[in-house]
N, C-alpha and C. Protein backbone atom coordinates (compact mmCIF):
# COMPACT_ATOMS: atom_id res chain seq x y z
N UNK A 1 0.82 -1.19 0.00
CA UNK A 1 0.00 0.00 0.00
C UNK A 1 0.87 1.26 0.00
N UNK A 2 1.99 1.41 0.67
CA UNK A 2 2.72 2.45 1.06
C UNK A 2 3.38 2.57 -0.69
N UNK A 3 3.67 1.72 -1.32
CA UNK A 3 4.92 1.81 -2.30
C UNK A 3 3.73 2.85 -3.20
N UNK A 4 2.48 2.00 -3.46
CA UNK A 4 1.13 2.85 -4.26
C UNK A 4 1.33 4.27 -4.00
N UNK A 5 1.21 4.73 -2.67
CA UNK A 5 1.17 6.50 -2.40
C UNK A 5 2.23 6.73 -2.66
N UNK A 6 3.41 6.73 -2.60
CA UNK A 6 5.06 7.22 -2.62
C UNK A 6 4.45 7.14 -4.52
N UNK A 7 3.96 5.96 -5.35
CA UNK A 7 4.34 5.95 -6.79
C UNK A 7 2.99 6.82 -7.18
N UNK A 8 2.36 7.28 -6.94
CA UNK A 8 1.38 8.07 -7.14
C UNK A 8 1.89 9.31 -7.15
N UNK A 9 2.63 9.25 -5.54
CA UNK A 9 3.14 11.10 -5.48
C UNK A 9 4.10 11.27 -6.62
N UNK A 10 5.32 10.89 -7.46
CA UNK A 10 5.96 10.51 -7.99
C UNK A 10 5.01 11.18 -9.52
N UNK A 11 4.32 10.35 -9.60
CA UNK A 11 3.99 10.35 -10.71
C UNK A 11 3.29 12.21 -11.16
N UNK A 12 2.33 12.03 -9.93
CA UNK A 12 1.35 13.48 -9.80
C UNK A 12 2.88 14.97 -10.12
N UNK A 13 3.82 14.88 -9.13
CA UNK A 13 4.36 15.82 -9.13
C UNK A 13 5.76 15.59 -10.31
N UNK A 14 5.60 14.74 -10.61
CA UNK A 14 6.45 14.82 -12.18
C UNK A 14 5.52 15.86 -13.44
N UNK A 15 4.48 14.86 -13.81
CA UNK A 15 3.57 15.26 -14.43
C UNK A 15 3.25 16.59 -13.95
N UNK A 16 3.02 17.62 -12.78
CA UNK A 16 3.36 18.74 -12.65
C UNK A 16 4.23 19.80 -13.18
N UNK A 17 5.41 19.22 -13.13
CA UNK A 17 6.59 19.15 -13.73
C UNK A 17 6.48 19.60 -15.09
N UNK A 18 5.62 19.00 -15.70
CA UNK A 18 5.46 18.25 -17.43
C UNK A 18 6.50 18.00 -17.79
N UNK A 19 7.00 16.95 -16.71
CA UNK A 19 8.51 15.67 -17.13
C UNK A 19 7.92 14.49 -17.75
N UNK A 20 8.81 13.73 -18.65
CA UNK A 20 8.28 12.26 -19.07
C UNK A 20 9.10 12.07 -18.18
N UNK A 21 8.69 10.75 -18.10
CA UNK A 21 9.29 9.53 -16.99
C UNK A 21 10.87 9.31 -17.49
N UNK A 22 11.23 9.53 -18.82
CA UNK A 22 12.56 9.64 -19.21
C UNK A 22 13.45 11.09 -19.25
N UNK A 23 12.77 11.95 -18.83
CA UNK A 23 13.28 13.02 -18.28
C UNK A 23 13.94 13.66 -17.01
N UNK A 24 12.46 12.88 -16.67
CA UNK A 24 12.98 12.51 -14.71
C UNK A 24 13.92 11.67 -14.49
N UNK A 25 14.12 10.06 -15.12
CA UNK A 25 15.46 9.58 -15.09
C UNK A 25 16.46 10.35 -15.45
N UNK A 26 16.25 10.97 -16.76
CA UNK A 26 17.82 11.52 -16.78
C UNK A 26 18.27 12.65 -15.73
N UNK A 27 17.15 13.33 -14.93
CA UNK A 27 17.37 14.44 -14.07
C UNK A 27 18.03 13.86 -12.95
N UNK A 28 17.91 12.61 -12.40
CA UNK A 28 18.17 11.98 -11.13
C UNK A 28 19.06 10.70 -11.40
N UNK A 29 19.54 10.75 -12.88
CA UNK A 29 20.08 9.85 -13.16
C UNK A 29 19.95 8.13 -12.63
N UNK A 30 18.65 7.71 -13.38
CA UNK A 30 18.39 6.78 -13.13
C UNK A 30 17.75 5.71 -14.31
N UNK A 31 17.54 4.48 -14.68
CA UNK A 31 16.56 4.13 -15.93
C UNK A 31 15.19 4.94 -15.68
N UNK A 32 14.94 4.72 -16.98
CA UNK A 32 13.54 5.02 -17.17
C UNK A 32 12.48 3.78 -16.43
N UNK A 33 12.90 2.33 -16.84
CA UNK A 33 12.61 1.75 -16.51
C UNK A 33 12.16 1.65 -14.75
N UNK A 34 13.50 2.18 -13.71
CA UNK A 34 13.21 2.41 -12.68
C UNK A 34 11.55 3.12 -12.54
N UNK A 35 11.99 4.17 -12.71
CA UNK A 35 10.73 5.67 -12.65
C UNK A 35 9.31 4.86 -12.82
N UNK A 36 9.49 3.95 -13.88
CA UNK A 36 8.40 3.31 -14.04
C UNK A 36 7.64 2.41 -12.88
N UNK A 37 8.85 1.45 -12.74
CA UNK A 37 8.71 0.50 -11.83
C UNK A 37 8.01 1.70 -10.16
N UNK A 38 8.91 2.62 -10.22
CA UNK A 38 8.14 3.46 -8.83
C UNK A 38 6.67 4.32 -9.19
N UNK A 39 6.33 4.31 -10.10
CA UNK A 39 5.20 5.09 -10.24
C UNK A 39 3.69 3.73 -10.23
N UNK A 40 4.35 2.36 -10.43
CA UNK A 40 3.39 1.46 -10.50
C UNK A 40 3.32 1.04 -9.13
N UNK A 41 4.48 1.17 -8.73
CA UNK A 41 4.56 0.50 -7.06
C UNK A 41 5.76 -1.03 -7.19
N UNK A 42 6.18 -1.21 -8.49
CA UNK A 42 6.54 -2.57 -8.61
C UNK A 42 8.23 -2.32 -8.04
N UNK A 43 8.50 -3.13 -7.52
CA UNK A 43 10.18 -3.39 -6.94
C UNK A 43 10.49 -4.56 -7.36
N UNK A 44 12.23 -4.62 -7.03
CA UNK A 44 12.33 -5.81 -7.16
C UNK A 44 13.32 -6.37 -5.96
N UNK A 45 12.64 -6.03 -5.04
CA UNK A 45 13.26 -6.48 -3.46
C UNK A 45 13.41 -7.52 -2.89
């Protein structure tokens, strides 16, 4: 439940932003793929 709100906020205040999800990786230097994985809630822990 917790990972859902953290990938929600994520998503809401990117899209604020008007970042793509590959924008925001490159800002924080990370995959795109990541960004993704946190905006769905999915890990791989």
């Amino acid at each position: 439940m917790e990972k859902e709100k953290i990938g929600k906020y994520i998503r809401k205040k990117r899209i604020e932003k008007g970042m793509t999800q590959q924008q925001l990786a490159e800002k924080i230097q990370v995959t795109e793929k990541a960004v993704s994985r946190w905006e769905t809630g999915v890990s791989q822990s």
